[in-house]
N, C-alpha and C. Protein backbone atom coordinates (compact mmCIF):
# COMPACT_ATOMS: atom_id res chain seq x y z
N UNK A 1 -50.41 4.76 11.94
CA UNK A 1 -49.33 4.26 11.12
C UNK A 1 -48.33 3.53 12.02
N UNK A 2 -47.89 2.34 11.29
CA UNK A 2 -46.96 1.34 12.07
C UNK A 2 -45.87 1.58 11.88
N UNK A 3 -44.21 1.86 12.68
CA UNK A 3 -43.12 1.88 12.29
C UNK A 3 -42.36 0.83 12.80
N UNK A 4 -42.20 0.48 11.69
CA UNK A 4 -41.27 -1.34 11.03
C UNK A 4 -39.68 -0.81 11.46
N UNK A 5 -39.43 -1.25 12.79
CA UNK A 5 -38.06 -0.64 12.68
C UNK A 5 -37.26 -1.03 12.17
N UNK A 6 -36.61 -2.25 12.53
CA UNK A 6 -35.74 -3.17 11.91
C UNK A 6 -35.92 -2.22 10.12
N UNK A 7 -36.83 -2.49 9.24
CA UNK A 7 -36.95 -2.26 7.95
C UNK A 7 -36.65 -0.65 8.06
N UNK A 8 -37.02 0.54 8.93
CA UNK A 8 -36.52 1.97 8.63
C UNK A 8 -34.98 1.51 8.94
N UNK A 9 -34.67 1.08 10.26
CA UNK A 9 -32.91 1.16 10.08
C UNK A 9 -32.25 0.69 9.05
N UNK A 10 -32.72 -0.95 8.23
CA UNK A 10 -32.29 -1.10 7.36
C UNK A 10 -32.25 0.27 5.60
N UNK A 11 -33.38 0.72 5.85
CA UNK A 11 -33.86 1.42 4.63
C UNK A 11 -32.90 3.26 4.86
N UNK A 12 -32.51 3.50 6.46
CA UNK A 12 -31.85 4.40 6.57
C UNK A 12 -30.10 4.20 5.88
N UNK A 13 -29.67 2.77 6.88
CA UNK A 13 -28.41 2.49 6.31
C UNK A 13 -28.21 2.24 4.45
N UNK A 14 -29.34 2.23 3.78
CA UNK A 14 -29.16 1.88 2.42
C UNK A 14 -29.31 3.39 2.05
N UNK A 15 -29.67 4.09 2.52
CA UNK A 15 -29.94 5.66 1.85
C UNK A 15 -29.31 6.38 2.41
N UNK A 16 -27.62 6.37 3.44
CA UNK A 16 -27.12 6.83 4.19
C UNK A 16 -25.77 7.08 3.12
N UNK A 17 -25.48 8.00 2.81
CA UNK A 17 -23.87 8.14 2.36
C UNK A 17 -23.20 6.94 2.72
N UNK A 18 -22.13 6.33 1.49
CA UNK A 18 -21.67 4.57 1.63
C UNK A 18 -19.91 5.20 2.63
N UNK A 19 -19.82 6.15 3.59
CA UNK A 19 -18.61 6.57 4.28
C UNK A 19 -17.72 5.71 3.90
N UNK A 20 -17.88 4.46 4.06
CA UNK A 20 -17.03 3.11 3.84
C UNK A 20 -16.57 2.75 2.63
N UNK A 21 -17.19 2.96 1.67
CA UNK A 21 -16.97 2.76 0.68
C UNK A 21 -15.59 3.84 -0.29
N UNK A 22 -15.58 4.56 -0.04
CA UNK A 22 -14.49 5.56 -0.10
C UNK A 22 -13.16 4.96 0.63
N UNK A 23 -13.34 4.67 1.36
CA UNK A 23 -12.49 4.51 2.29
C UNK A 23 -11.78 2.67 1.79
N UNK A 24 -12.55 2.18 1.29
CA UNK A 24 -12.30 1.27 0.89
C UNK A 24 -12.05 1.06 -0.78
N UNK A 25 -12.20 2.10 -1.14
CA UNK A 25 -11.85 1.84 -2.61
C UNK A 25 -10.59 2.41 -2.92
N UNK A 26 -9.62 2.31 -2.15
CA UNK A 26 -8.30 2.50 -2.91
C UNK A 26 -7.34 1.76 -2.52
N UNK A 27 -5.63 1.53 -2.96
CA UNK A 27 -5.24 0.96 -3.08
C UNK A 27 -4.70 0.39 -1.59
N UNK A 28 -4.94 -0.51 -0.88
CA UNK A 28 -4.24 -0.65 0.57
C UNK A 28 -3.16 -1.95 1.06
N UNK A 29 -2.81 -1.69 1.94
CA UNK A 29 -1.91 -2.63 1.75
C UNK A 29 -2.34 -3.71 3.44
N UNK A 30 -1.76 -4.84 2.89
CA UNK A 30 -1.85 -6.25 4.23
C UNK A 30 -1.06 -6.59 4.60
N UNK A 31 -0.31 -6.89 5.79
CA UNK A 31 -0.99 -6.10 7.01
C UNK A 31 -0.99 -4.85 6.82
N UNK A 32 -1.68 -4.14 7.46
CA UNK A 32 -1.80 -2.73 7.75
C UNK A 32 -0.76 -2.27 8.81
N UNK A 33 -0.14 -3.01 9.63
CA UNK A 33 1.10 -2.79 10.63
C UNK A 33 1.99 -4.38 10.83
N UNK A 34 2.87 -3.69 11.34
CA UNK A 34 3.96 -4.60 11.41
C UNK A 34 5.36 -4.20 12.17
N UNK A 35 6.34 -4.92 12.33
CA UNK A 35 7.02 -4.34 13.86
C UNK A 35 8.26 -3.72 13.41
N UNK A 36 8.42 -2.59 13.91
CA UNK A 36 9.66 -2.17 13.20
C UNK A 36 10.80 -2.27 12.82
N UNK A 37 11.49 -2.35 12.38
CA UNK A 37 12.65 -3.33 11.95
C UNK A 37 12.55 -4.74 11.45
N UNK A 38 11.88 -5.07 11.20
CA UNK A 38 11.29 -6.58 10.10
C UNK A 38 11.69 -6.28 9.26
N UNK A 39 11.75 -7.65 8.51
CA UNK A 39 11.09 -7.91 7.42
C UNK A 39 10.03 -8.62 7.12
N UNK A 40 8.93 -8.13 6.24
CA UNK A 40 7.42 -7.91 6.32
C UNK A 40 7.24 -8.25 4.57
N UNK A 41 5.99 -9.25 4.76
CA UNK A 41 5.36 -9.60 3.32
C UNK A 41 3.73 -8.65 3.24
N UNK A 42 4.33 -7.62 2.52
CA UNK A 42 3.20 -6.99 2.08
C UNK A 42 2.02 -7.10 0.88
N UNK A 43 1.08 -6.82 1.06
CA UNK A 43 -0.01 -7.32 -0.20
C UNK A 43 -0.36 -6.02 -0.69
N UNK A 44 -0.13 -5.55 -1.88
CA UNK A 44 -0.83 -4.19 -1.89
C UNK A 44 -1.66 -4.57 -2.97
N UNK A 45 -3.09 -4.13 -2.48
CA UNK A 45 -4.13 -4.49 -2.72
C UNK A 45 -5.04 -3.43 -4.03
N UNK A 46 -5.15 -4.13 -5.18
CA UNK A 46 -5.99 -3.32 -6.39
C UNK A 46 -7.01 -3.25 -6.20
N UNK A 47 -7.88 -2.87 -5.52
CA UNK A 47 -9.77 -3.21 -5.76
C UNK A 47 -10.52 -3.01 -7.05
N UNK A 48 -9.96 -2.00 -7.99
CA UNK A 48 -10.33 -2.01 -9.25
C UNK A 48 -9.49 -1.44 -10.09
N UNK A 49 -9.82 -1.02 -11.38
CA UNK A 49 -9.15 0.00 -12.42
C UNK A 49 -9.68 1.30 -12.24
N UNK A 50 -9.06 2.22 -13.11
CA UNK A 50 -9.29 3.80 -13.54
C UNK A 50 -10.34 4.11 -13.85
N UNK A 51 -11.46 4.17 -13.28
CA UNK A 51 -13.09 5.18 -13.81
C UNK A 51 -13.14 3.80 -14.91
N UNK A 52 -13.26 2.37 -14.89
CA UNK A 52 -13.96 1.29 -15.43
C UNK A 52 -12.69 0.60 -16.33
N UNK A 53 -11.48 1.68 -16.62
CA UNK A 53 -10.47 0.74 -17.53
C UNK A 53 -9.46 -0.17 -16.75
N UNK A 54 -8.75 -0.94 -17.20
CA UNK A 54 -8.65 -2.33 -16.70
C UNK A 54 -6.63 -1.71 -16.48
N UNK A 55 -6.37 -2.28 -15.34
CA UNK A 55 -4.98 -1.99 -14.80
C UNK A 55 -3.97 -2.41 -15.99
N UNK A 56 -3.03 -1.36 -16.56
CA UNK A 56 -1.98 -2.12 -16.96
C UNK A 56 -0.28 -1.79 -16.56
N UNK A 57 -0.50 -1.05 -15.44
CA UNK A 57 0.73 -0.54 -14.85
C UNK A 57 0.46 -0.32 -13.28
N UNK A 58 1.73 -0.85 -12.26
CA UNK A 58 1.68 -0.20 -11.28
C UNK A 58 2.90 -0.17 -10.56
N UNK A 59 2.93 1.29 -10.29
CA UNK A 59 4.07 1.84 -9.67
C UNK A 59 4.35 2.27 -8.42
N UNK A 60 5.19 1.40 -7.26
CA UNK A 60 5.22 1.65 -6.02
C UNK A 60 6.83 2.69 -6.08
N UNK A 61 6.45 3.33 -5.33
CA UNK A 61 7.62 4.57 -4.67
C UNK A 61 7.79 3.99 -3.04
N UNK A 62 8.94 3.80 -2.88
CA UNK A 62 9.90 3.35 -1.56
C UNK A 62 10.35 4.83 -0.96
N UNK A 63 9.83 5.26 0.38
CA UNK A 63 9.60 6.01 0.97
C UNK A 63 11.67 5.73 1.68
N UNK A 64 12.11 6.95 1.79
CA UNK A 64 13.27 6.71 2.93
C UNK A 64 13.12 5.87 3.51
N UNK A 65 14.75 5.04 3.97
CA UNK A 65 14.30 4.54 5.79
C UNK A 65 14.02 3.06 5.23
N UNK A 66 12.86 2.60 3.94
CA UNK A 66 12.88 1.04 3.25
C UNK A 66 14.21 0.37 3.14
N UNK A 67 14.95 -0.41 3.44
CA UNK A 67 16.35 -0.94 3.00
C UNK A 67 16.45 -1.97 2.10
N UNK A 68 15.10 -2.58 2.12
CA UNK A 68 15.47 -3.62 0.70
C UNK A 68 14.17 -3.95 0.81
N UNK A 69 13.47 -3.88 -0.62
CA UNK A 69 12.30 -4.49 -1.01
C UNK A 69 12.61 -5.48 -2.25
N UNK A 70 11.98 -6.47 -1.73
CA UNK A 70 12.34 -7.73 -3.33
C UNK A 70 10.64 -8.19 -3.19
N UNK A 71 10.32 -7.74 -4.50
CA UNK A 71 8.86 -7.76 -5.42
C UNK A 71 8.83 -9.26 -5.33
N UNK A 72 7.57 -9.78 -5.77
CA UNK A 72 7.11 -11.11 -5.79
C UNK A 72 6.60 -11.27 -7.47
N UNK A 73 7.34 -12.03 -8.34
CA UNK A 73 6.66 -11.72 -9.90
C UNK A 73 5.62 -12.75 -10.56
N UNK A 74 4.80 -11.80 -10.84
CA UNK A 74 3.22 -11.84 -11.62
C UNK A 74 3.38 -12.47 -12.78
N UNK A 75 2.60 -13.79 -13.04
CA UNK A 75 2.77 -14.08 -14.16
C UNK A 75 1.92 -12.97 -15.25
N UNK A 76 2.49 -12.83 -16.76
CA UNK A 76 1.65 -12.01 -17.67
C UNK A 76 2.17 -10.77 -17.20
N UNK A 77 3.10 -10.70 -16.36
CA UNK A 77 3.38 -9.22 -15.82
C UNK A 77 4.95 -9.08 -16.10
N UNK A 78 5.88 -7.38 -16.34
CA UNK A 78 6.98 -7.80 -15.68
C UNK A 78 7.48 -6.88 -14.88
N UNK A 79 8.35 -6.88 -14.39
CA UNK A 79 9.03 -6.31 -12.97
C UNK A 79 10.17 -5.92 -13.76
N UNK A 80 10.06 -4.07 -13.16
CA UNK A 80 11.38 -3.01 -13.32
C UNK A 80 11.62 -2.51 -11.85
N UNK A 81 12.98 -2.35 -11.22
CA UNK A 81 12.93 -2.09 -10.06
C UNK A 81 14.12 -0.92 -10.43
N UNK A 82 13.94 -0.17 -9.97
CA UNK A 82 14.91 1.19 -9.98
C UNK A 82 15.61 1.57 -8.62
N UNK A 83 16.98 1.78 -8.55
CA UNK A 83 17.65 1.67 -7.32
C UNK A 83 18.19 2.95 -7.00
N UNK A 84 18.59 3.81 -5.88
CA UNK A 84 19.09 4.90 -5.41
C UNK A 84 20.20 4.69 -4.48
N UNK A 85 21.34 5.06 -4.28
CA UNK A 85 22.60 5.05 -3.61
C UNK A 85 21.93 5.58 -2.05
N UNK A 86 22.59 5.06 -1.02
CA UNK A 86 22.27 5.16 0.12
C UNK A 86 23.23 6.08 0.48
N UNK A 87 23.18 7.18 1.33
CA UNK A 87 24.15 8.51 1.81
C UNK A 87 25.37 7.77 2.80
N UNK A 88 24.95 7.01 3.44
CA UNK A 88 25.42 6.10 4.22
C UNK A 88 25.59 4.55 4.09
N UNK A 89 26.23 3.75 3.51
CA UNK A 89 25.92 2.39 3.89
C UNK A 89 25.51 2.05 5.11
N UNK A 90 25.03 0.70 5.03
CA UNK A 90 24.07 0.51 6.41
C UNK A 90 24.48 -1.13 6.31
N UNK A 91 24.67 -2.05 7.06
CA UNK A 91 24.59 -3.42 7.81
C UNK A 91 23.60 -4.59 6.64
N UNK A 92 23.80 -5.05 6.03
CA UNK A 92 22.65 -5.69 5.54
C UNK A 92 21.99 -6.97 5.74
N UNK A 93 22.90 -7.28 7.46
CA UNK A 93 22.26 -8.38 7.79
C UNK A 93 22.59 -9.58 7.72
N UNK A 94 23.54 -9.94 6.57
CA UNK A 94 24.01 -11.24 6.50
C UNK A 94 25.62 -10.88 6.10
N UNK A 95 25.97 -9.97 7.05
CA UNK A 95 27.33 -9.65 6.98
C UNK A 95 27.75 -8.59 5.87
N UNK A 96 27.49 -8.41 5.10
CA UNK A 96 27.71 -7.34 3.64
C UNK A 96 27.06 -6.14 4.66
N UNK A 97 27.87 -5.18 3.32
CA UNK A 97 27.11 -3.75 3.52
C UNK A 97 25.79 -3.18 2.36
N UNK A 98 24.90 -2.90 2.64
CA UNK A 98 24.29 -1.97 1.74
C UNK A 98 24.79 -0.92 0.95
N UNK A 99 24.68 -0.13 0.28
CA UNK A 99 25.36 0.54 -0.85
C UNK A 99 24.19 1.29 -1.67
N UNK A 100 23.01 0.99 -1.84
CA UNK A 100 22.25 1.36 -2.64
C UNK A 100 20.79 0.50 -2.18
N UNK A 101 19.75 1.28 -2.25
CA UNK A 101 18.30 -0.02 -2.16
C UNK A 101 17.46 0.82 -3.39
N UNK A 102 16.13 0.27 -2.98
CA UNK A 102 15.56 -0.23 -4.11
C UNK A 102 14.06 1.33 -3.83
N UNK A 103 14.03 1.71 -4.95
CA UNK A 103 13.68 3.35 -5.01
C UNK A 103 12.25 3.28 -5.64
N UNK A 104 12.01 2.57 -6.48
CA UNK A 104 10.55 2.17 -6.85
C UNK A 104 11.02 0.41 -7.79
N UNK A 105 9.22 0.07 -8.02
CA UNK A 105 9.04 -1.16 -8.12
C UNK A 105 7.52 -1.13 -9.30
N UNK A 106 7.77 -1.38 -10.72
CA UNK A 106 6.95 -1.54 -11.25
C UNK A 106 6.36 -2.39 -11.86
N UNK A 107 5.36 -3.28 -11.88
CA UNK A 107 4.86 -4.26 -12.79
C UNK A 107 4.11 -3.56 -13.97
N UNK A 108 4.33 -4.18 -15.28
CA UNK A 108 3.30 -3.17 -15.89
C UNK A 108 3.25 -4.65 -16.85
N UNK A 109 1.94 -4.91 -17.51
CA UNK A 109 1.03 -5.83 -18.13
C UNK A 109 0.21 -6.02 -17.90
N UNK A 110 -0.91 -7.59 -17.73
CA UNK A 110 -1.86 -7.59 -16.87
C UNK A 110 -2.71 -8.08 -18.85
N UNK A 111 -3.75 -7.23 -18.89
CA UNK A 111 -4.16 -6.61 -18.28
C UNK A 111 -4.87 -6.64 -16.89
N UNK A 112 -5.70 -5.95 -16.09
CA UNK A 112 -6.16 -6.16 -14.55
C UNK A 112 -7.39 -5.59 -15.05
N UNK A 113 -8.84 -6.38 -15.26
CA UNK A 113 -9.89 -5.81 -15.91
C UNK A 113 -10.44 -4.77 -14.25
N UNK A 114 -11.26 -4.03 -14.92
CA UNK A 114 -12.16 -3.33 -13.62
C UNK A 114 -12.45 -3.80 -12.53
N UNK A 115 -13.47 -5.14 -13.00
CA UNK A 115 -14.22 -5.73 -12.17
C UNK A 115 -13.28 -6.70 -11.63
N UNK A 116 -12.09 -7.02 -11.48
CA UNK A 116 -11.04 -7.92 -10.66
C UNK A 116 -10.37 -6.92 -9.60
N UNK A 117 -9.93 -7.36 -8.50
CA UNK A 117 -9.06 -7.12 -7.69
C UNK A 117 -7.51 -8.16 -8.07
N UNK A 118 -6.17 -7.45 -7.73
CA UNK A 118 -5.80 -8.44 -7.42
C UNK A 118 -4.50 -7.88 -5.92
N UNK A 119 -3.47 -8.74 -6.25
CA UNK A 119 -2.41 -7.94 -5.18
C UNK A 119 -1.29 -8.34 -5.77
N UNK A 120 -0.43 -7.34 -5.14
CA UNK A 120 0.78 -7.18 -5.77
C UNK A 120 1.62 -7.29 -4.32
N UNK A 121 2.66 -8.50 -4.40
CA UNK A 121 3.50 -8.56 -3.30
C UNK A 121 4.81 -8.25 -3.09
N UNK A 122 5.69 -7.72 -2.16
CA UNK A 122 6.74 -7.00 -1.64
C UNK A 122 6.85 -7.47 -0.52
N UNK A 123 8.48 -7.90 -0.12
CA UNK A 123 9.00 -8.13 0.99
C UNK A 123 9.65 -7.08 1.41
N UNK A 124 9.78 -6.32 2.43
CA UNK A 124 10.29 -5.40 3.04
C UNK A 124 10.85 -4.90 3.92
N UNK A 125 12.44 -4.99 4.22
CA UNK A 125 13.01 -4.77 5.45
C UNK A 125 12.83 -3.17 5.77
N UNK A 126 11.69 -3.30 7.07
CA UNK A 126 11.52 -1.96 7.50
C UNK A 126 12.27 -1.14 8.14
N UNK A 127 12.15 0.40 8.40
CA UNK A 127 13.20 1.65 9.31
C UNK A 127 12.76 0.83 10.78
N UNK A 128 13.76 1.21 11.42
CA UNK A 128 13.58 0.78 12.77
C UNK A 128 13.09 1.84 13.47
N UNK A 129 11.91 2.62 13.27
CA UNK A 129 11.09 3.91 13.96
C UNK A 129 10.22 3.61 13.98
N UNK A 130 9.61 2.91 15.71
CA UNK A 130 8.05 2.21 16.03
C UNK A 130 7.66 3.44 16.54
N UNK A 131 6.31 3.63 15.91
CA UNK A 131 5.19 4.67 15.98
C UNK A 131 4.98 5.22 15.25
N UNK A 132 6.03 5.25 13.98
CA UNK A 132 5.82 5.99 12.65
C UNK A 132 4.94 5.33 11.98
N UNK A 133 4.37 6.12 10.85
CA UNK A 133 3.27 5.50 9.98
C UNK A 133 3.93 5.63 8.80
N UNK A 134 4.62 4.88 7.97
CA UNK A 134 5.38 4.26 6.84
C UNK A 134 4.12 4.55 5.33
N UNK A 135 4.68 6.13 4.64
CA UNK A 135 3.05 5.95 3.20
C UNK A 135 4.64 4.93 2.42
N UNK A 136 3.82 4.73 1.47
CA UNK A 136 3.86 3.87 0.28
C UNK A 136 3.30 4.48 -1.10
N UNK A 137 3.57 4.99 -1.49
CA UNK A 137 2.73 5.97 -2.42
C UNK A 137 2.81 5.20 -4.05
N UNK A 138 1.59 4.99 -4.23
CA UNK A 138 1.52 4.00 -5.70
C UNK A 138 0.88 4.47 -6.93
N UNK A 139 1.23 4.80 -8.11
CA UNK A 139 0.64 5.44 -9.27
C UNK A 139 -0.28 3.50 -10.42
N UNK A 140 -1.36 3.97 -10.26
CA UNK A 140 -1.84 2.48 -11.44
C UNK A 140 -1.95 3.58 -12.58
N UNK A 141 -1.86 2.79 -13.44
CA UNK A 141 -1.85 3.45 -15.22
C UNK A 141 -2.62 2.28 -15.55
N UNK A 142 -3.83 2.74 -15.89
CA UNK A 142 -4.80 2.38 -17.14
C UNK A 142 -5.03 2.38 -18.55
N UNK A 143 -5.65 1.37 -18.57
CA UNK A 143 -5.82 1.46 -20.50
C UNK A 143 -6.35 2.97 -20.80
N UNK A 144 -5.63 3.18 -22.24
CA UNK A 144 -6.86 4.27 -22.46
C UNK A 144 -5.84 6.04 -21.76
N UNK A 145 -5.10 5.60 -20.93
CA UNK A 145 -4.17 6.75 -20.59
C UNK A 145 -4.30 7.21 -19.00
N UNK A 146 -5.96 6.37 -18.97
CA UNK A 146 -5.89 6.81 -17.40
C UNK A 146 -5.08 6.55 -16.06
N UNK A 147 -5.16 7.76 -15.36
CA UNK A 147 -4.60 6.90 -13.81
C UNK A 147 -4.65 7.35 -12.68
N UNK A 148 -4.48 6.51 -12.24
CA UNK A 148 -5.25 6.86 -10.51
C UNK A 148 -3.83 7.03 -9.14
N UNK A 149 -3.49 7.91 -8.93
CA UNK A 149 -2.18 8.33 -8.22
C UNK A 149 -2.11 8.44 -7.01
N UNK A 150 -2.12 7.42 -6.25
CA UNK A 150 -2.56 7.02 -4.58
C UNK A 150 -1.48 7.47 -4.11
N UNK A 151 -1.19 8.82 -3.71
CA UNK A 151 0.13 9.24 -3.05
C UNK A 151 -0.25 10.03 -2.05
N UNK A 152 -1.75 10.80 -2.01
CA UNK A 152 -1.30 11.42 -0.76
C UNK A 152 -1.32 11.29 0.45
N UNK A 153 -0.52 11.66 1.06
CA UNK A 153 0.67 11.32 2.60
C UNK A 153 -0.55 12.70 3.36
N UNK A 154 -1.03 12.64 4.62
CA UNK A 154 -1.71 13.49 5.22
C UNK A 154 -0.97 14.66 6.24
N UNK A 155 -0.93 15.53 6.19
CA UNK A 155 -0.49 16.94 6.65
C UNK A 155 -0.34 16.48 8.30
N UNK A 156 0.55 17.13 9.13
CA UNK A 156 0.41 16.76 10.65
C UNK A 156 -1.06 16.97 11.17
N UNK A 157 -1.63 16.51 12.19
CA UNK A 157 -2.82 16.68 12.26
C UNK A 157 -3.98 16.36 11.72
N UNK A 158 -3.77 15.90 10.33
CA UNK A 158 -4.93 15.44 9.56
C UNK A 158 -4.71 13.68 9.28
N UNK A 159 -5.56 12.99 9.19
CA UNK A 159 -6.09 12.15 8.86
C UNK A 159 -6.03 11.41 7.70
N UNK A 160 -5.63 10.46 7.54
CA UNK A 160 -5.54 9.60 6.06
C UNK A 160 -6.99 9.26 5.42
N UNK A 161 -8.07 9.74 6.08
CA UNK A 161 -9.50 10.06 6.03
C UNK A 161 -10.14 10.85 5.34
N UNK A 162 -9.25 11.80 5.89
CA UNK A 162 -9.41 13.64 5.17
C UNK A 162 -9.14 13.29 3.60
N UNK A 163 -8.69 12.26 3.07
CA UNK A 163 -7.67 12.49 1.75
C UNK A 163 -8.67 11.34 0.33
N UNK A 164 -8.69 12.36 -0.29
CA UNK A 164 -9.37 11.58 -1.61
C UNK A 164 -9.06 10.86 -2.34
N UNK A 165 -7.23 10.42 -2.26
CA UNK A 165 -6.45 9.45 -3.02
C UNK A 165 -5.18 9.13 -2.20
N UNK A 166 -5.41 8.65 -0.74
CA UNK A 166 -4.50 8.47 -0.30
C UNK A 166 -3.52 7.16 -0.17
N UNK A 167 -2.17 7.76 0.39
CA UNK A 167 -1.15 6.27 -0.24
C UNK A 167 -0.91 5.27 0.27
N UNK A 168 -1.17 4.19 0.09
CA UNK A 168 -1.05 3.15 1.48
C UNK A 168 -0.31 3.40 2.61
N UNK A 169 -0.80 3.04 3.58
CA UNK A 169 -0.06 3.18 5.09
C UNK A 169 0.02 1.97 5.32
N UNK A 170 0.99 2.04 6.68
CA UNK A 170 1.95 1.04 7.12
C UNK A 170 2.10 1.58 8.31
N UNK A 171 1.94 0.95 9.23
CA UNK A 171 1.91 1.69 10.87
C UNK A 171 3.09 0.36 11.27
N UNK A 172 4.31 1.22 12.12
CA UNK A 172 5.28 0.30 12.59
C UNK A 172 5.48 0.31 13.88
N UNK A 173 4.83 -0.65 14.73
CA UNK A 173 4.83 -1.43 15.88
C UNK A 173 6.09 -1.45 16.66
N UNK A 174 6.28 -1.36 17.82
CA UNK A 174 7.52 -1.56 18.69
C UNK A 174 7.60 -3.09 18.04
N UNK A 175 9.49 -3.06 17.87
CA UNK A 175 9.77 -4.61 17.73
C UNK A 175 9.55 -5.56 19.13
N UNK A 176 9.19 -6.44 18.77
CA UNK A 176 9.16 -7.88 19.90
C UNK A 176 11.02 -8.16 20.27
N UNK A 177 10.94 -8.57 21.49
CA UNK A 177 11.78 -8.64 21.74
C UNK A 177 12.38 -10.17 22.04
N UNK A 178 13.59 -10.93 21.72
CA UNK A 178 13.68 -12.65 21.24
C UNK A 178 12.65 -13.63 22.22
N UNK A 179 12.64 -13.33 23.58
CA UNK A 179 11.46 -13.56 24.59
C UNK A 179 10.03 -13.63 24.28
N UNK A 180 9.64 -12.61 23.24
CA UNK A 180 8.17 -12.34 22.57
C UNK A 180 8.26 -11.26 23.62
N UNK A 181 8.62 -10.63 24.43
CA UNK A 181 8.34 -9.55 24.86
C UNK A 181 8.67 -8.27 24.15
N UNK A 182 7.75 -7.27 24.30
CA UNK A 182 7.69 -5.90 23.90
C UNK A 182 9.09 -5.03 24.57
């Protein structure tokens, strides 16, 4: 008997648990890092709907430490943004003070059938803490009642791997410095 390798490795990788595929089917965001203290155009990324029903809500939660997120608006869609008082005012950059930012961010319409991806964009002036990993935690609501609740944040020690519905990450980079140096 002859062994066709090329065709067993191929025929192993097709009958091999899809690891990747998990890992890739939930909601993520583009870039995946960015430098701390920016401001950063994020893509957070739908790959599908709820167990086959088609997106008609989605709800981002602004983690501490975010100072201003301004949504990008969807046509067929609309935008509710809900705001929280800051304990502290903070600098906002173009001379004013902060007072309050922005606490979640929802589009809800669409509809967003199964079989579409799309993205949902956010500008975001980030915490100035490089090495932290920034979740983003996002609820989609589906036709039909379903929904899929991408929030969980991973325990010290564990892995955003370990997690069966986890919430987008955001890894924040030492800022560049006006030189381009680190």
């Amino acid at each position: 008997m002859r062994l066709n390798l090329p065709a067993a490795l191929l025929g192993g990788c097709l009958l091999a648990p899809p690891a990747f595929t998990a890992a890739q089917a939930h909601v993520t965001l583009d870039p995946p890092q960015a430098a701390a203290g920016a401001y950063v155009r994020t893509a957070f990324r739908v790959p599908h709907g709820c167990a086959g029903a088609a997106t008609e809500r989605l709800t981002l939660r602004l983690p501490e430490g975010v100072l201003s997120a301004r949504p990008m608006p969807k046509p067929g869609w609309t935008l509710a943004i809900t705001r929280r008082p800051l304990e502290v005012p903070v600098p906002n950059g173009h001379g004013g003070m902060l007072t309050e930012t922005v606490a979640e961010i929802a589009w809800s319409g669409g509809p967003l059938p199964d079989e579409y991806y799309e993205e949902f964009i956010v500008m975001l002036r980030l915490p100035e803490t490089p090495g932290e990993t920034l979740y983003l935690p996002v609820t989609q609501d589906c036709t039909g009642g379903a929904t899929a609740a991408w929030v969980e944040i991973p325990a010290p020690g564990r892995r955003i791997t370990d997690y069966r519905m986890p919430a987008p990450s955001l890894r924040l980079l030492p800022a560049r410095g006006r030189d381009g140096a680190n």
